[in-house]
Structure formats: structure tokens, C-alpha cells
PDB file of N, CA and C in Angstrom:
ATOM      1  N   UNK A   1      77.131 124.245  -8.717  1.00  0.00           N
ATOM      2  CA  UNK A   1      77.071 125.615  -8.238  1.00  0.00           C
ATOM      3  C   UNK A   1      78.022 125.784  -7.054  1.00  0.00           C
ATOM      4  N   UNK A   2      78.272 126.986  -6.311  1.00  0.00           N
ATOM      5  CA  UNK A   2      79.259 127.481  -6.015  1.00  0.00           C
ATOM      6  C   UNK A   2      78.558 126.955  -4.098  1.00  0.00           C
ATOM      7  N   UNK A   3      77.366 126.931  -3.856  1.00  0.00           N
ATOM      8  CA  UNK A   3      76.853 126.217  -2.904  1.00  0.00           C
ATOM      9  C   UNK A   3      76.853 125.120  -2.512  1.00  0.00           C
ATOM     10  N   UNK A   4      77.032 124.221  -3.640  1.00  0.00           N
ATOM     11  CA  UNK A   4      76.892 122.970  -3.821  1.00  0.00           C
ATOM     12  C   UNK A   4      78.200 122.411  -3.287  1.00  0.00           C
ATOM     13  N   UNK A   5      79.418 122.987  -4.085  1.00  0.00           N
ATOM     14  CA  UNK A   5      81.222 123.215  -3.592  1.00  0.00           C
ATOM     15  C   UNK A   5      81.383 123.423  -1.796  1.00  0.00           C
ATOM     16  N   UNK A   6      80.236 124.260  -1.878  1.00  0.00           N
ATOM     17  CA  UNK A   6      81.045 124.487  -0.108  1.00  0.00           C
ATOM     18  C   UNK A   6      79.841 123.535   0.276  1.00  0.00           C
ATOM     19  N   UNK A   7      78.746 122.911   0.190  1.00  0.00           N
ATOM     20  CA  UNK A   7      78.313 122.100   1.304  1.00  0.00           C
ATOM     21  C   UNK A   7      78.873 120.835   0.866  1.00  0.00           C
ATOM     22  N   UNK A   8      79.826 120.329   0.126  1.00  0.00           N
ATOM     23  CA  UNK A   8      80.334 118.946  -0.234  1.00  0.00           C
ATOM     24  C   UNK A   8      81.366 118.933   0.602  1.00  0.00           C
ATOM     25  N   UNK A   9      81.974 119.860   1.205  1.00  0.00           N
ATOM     26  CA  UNK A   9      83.313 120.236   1.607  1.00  0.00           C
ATOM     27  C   UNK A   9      83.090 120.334   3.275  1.00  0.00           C
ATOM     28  N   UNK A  10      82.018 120.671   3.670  1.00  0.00           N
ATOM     29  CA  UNK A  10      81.415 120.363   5.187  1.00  0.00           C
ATOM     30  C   UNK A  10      81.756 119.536   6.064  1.00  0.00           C
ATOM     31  N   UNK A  11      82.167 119.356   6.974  1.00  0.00           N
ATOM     32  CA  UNK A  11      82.191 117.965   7.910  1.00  0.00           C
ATOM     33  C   UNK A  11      81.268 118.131   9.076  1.00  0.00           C
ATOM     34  N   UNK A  12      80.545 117.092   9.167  1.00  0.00           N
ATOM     35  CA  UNK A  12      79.856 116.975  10.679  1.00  0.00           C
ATOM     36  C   UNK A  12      80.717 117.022  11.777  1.00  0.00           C
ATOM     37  N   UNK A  13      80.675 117.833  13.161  1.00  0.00           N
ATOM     38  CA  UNK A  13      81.350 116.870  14.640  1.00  0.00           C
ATOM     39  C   UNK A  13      81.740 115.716  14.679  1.00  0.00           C
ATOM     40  N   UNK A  14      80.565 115.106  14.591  1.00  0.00           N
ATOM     41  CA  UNK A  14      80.732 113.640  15.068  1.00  0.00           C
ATOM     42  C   UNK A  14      81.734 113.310  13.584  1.00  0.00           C
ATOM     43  N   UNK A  15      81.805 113.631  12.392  1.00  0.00           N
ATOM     44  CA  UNK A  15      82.718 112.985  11.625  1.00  0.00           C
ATOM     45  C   UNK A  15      84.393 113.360  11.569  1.00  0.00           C
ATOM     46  N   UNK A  16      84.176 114.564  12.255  1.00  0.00           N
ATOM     47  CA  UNK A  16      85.655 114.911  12.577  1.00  0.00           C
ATOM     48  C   UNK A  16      86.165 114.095  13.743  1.00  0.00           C
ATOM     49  N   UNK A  17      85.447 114.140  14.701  1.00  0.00           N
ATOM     50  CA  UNK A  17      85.912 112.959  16.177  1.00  0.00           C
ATOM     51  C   UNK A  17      86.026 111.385  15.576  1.00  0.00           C
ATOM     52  N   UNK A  18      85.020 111.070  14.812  1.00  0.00           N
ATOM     53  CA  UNK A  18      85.238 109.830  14.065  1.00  0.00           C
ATOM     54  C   UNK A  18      86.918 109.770  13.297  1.00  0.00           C
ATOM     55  N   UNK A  19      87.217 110.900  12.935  1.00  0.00           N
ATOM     56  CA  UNK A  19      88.602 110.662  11.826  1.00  0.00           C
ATOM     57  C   UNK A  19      89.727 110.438  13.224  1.00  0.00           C
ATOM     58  N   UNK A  20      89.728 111.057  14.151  1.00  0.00           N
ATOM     59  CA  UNK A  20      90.697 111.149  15.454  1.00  0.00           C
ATOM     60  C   UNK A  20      90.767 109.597  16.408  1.00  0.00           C
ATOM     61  N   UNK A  21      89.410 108.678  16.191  1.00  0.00           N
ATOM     62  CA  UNK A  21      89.899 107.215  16.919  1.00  0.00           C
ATOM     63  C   UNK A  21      91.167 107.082  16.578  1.00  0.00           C
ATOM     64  N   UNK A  22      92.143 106.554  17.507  1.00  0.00           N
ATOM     65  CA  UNK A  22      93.083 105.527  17.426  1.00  0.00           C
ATOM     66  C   UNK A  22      94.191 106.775  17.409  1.00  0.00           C
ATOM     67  N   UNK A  23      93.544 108.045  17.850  1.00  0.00           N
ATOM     68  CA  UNK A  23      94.847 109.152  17.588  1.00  0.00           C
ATOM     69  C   UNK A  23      94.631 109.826  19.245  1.00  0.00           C
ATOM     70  N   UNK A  24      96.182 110.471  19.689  1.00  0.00           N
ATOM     71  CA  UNK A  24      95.925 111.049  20.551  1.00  0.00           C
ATOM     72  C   UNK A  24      95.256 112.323  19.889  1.00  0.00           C
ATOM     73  N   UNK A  25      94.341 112.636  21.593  1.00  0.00           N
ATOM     74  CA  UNK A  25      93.713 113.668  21.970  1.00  0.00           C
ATOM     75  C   UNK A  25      93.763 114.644  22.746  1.00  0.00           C
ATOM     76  N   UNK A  26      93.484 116.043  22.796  1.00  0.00           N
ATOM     77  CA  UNK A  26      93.632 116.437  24.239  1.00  0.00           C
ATOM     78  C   UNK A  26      92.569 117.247  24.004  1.00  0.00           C
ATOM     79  N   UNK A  27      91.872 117.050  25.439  1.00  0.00           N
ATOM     80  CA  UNK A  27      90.263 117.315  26.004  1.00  0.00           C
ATOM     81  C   UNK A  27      90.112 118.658  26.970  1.00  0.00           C
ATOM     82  N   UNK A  28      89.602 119.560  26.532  1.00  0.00           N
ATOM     83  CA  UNK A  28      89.360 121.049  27.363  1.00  0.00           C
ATOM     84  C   UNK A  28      87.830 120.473  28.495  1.00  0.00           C
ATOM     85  N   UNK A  29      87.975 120.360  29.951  1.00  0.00           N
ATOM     86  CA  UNK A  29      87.072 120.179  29.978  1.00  0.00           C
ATOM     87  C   UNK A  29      86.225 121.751  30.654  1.00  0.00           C
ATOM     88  N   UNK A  30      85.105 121.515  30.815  1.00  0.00           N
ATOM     89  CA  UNK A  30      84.669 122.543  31.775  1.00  0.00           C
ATOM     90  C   UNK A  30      85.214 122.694  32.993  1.00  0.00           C
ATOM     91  N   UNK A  31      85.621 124.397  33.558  1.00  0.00           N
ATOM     92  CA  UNK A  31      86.689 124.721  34.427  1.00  0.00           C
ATOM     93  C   UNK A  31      87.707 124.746  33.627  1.00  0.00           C
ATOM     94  N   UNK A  32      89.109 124.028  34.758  1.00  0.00           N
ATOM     95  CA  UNK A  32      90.282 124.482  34.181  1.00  0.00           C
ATOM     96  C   UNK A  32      90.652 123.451  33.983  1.00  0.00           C
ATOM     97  N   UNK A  33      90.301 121.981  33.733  1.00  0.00           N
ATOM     98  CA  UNK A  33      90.839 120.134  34.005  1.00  0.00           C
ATOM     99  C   UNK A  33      90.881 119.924  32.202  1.00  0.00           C
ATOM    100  N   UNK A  34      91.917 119.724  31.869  1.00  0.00           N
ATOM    101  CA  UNK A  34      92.281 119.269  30.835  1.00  0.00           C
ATOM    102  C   UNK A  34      92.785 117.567  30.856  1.00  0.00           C
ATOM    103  N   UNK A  35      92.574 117.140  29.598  1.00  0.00           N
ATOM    104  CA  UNK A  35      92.991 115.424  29.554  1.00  0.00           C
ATOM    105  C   UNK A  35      93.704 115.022  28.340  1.00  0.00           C
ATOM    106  N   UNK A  36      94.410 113.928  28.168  1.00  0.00           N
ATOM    107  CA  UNK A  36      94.919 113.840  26.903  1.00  0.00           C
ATOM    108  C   UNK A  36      94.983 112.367  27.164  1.00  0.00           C
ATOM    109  N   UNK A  37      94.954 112.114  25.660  1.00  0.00           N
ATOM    110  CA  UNK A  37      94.883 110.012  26.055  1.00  0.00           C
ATOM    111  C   UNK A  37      94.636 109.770  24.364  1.00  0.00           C
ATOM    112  N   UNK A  38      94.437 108.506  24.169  1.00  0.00           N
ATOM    113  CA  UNK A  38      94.158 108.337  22.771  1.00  0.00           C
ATOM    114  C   UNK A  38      92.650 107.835  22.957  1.00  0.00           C
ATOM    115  N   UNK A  39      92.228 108.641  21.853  1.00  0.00           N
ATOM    116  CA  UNK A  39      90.607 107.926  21.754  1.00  0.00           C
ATOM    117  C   UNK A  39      90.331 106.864  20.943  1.00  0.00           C
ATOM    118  N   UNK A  40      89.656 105.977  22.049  1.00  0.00           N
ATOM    119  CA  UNK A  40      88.993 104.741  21.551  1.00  0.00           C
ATOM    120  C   UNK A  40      87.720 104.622  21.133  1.00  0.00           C
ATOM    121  N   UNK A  41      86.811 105.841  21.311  1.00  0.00           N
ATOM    122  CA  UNK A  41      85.435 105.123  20.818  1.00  0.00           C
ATOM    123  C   UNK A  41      84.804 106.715  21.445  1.00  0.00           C
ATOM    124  N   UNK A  42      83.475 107.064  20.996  1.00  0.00           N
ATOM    125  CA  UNK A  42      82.885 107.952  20.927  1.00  0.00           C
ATOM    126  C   UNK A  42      81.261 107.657  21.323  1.00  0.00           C
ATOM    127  N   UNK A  43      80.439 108.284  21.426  1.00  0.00           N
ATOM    128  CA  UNK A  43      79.034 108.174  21.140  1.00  0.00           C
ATOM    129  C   UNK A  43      78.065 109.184  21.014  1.00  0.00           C
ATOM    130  N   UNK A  44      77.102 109.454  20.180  1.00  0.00           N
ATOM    131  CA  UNK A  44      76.391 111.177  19.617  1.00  0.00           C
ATOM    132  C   UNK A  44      76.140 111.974  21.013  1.00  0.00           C
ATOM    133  N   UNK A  45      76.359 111.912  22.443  1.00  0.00           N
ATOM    134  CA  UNK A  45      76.471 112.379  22.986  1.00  0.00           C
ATOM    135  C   UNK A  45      77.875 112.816  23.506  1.00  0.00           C
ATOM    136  N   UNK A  46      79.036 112.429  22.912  1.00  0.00           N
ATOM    137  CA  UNK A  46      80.477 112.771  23.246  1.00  0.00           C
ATOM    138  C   UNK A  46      80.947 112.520  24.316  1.00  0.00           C
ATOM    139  N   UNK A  47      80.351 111.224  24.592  1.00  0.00           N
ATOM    140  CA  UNK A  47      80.873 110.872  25.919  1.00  0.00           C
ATOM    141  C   UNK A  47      82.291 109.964  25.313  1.00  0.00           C
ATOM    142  N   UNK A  48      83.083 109.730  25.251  1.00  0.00           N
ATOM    143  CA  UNK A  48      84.258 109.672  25.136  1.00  0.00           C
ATOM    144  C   UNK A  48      84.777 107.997  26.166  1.00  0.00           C
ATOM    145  N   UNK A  49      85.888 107.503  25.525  1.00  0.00           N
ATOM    146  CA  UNK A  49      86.868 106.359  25.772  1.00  0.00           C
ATOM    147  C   UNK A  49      88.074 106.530  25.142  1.00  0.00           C
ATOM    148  N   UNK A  50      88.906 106.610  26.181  1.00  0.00           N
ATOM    149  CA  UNK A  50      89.915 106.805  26.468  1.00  0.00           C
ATOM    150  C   UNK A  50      91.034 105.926  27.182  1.00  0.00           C
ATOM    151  N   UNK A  51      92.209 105.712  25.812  1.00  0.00           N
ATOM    152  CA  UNK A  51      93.067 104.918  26.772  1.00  0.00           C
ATOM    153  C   UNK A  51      94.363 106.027  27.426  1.00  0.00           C
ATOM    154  N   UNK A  52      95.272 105.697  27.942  1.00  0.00           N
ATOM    155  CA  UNK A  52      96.613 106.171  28.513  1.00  0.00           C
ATOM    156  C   UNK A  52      96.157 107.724  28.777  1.00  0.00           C
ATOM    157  N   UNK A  53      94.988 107.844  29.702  1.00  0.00           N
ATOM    158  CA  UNK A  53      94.318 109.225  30.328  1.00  0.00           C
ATOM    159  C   UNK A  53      95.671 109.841  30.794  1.00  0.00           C
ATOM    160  N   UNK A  54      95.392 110.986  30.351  1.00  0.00           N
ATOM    161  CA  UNK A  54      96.434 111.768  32.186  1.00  0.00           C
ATOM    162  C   UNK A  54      95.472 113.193  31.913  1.00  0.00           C
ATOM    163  N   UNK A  55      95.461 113.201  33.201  1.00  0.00           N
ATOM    164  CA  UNK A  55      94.667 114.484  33.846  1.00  0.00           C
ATOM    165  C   UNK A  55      95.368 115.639  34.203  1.00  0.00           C
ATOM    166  N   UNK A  56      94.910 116.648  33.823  1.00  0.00           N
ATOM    167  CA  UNK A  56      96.161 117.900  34.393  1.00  0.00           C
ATOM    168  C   UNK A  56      94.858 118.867  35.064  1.00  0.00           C
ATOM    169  N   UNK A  57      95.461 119.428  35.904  1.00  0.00           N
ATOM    170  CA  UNK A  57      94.512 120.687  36.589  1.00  0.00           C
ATOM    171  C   UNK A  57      95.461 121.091  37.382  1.00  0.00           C
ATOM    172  N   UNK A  58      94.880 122.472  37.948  1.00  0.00           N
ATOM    173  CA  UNK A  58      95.666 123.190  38.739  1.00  0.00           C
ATOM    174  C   UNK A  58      95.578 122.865  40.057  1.00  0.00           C
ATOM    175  N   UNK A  59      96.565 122.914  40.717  1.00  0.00           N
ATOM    176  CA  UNK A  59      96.554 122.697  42.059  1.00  0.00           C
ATOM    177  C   UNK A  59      95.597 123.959  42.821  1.00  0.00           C
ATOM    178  N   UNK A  60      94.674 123.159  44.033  1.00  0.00           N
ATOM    179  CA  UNK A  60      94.041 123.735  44.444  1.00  0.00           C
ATOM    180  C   UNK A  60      94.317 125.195  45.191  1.00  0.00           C
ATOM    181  N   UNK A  61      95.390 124.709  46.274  1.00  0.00           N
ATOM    182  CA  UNK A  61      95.978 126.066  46.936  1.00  0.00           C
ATOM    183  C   UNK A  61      96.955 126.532  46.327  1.00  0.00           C
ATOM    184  N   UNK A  62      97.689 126.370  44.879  1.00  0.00           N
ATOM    185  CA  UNK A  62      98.493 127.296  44.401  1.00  0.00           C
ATOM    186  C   UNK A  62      98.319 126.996  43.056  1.00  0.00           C
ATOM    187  N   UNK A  63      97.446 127.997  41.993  1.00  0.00           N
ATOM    188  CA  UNK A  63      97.025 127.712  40.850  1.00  0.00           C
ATOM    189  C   UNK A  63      98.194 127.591  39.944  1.00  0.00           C
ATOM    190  N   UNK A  64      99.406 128.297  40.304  1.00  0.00           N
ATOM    191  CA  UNK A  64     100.296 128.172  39.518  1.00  0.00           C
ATOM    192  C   UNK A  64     101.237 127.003  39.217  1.00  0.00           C
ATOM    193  N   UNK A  65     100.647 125.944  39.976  1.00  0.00           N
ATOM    194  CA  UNK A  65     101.080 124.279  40.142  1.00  0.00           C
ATOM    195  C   UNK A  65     100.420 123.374  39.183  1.00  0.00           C
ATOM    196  N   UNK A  66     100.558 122.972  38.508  1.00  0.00           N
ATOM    197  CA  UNK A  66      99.536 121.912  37.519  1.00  0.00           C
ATOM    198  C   UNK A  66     100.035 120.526  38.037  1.00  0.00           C
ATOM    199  N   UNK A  67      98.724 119.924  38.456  1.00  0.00           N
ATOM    200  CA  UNK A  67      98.661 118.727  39.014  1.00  0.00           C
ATOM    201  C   UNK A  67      98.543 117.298  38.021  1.00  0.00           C
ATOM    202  N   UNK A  68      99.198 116.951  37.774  1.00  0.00           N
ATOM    203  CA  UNK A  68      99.182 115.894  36.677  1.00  0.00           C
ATOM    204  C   UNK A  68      98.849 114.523  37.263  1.00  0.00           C
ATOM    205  N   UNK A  69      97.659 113.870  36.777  1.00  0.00           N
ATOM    206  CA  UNK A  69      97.091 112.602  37.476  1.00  0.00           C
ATOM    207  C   UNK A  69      96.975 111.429  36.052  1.00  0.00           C
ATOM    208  N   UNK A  70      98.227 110.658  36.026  1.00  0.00           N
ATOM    209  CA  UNK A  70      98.157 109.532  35.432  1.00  0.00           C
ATOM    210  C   UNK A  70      97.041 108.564  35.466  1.00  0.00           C
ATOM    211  N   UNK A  71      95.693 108.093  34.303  1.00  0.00           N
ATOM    212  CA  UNK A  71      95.058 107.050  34.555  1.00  0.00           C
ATOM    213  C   UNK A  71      95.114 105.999  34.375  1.00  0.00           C
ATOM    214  N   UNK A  72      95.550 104.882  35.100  1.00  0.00           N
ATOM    215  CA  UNK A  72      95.877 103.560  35.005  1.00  0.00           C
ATOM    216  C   UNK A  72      95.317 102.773  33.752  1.00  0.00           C
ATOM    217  N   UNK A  73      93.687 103.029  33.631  1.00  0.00           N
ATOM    218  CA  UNK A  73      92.789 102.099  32.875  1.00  0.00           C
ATOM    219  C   UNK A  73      91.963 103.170  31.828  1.00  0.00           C
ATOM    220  N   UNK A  74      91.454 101.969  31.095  1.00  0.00           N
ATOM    221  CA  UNK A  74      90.894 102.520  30.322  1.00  0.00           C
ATOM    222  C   UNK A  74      89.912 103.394  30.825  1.00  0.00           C
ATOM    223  N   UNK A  75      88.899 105.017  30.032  1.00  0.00           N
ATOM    224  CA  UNK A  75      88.146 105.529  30.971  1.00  0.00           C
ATOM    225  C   UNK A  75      86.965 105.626  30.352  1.00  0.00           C
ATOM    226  N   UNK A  76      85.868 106.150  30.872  1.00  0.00           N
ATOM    227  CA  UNK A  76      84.992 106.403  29.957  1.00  0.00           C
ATOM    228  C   UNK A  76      84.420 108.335  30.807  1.00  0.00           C
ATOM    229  N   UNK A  77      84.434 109.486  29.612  1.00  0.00           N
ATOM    230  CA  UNK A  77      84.681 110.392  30.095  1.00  0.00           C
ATOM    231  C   UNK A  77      83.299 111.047  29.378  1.00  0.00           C
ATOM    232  N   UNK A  78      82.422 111.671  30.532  1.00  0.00           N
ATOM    233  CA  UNK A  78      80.847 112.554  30.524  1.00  0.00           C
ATOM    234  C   UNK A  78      81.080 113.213  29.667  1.00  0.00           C
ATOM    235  N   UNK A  79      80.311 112.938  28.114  1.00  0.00           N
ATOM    236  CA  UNK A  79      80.361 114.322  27.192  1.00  0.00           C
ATOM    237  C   UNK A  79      79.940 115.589  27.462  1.00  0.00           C
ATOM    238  N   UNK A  80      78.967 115.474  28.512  1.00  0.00           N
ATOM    239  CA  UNK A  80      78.206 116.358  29.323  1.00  0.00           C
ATOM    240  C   UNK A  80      79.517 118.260  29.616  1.00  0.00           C
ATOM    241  N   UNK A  81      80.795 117.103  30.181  1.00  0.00           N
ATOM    242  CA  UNK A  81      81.702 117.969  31.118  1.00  0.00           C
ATOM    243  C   UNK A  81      82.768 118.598  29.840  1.00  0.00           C
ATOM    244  N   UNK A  82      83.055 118.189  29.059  1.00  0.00           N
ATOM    245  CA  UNK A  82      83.554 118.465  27.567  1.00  0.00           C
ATOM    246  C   UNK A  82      83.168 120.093  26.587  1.00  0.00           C
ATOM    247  N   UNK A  83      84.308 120.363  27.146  1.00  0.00           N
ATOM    248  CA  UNK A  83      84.430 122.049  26.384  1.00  0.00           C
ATOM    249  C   UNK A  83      84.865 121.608  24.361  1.00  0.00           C
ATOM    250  N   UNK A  84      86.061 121.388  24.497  1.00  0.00           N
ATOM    251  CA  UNK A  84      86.665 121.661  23.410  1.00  0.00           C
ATOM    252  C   UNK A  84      87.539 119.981  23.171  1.00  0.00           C
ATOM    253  N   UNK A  85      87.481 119.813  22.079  1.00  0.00           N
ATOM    254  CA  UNK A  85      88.238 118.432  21.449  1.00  0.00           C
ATOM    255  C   UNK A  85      89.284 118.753  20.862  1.00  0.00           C
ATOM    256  N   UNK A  86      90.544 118.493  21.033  1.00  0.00           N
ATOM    257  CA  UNK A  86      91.648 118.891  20.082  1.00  0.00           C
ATOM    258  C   UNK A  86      92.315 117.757  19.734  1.00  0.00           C
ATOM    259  N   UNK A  87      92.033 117.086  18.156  1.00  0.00           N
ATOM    260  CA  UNK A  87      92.982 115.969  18.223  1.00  0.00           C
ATOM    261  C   UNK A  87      94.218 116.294  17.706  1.00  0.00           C
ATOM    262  N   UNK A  88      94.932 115.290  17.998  1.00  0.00           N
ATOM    263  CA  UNK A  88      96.222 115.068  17.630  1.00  0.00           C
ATOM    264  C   UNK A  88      97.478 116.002  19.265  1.00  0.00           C
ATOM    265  N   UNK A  89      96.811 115.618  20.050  1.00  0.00           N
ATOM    266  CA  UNK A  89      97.903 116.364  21.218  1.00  0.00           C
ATOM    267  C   UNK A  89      97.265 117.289  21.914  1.00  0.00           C
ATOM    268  N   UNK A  90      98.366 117.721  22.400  1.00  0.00           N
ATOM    269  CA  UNK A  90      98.096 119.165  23.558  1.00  0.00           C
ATOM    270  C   UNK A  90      99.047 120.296  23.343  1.00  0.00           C
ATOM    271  N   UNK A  91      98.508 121.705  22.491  1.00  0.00           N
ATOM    272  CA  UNK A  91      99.331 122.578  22.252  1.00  0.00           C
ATOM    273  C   UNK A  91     100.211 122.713  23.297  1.00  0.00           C
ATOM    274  N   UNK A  92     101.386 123.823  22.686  1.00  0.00           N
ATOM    275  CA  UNK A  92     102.308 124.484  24.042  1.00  0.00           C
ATOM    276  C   UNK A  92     102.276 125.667  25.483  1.00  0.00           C
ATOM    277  N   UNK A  93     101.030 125.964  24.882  1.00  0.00           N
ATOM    278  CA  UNK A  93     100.600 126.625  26.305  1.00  0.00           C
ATOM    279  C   UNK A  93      99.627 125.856  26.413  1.00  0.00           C
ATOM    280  N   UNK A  94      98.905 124.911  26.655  1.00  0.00           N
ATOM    281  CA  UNK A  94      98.371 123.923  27.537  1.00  0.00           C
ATOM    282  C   UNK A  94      98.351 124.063  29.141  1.00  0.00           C
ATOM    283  N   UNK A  95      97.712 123.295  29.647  1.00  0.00           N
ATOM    284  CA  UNK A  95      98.376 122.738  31.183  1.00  0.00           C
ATOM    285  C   UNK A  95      99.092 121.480  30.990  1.00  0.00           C
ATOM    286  N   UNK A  96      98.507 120.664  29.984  1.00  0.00           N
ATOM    287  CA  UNK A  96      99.186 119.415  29.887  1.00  0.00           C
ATOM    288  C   UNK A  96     100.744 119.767  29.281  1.00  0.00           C
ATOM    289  N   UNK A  97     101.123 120.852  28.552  1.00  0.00           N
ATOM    290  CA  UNK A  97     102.306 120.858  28.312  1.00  0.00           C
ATOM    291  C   UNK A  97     103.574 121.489  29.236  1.00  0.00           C
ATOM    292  N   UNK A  98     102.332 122.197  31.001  1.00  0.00           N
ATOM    293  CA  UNK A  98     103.326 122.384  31.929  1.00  0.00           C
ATOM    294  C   UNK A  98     103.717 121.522  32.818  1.00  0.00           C
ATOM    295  N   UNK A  99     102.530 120.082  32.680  1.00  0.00           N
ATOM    296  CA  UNK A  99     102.425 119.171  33.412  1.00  0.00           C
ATOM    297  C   UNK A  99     103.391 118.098  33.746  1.00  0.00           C
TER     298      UNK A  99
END
């Protein structure tokens, strides 16, 4: 049946973030702090691992500055603080793509 077609065709969250390990990412978080890195590992709360982090946000006293903060190490990032998941990069209006 024609129900049957569209719930076979469904993906869970967690199985779409599952297809993105080992791919870059870029992370909307709550506020204006965006991240991009490749994801290493996940857990049903979306707390997130992350290698080659970089952090972008706006500079405090002049929003029109995007502050780009390279992370040395591997991270492990609060699913808690996590707006939006975008794998495969960081579109062109981003912050990470003014960064």
C-alpha cells in the first residue's frame, strides 16, 4: 500500500547522523556559535565528537566580526546546546564561511 511506500522510505535522526560519521559537519548551535569538524561518534542524546573543531561566533563588541577559534583536540560537544546538524560542510552564508 501506498502507506507502507512512504513509511519504508522514513529515516530516523539518529540514522541520518549515523550516515554523516567520518564526514564533515557543520553545527548551528544555540545563539549565534556555529562549529564545523568531522564527526566521530554520536550518542541518543546528540551529544557529539568531534575532530578538527573550529568555532565561529561573532565578535562580542562588533557583531559584524566573526571570530574563528581553531580546536586543537578532539571535542566532545553538549547535545543539550545543538540547534541544527548540517552534514557535509558549512553553506555560503554561514559564519563559518565568513570566518
Amino acid at each position: 500500500t501506498t502507506t507502507n511506500k512512504i513509511m519504508s522510505n522514513r529515516i530516523l535522526p539518529l540514522e541520518l547522523i549515523d550516515k554523516a560519521i567520518g564526514s564533515p559537519i557543520w553545527i548551528l548551535m544555540r545563539g549565534q556559535t556555529e562549529l564545523t569538524g568531522i564527526l566521530r561518534g554520536f550518542d541518543d542524546y546528540v551529544n557529539l565528537v568531534l575532530d578538527d573543531a573550529v568555532e565561529y561566533s561573532p565578535d562580542p563588541r562588533d557583531g559584524s566580526v566573526v571570530v574563528k577559534k581553531e580546536l586543537k583536540s578532539e571535542i566532545l560537544l553538549n547535545g543539550n546546546h545543538v540547534a541544527v546538524l548540517v552534514p557535509g560542510g558549512s553553506p555560503e552564508d554561514s559564519l563559518a564561511s565568513r570566518g
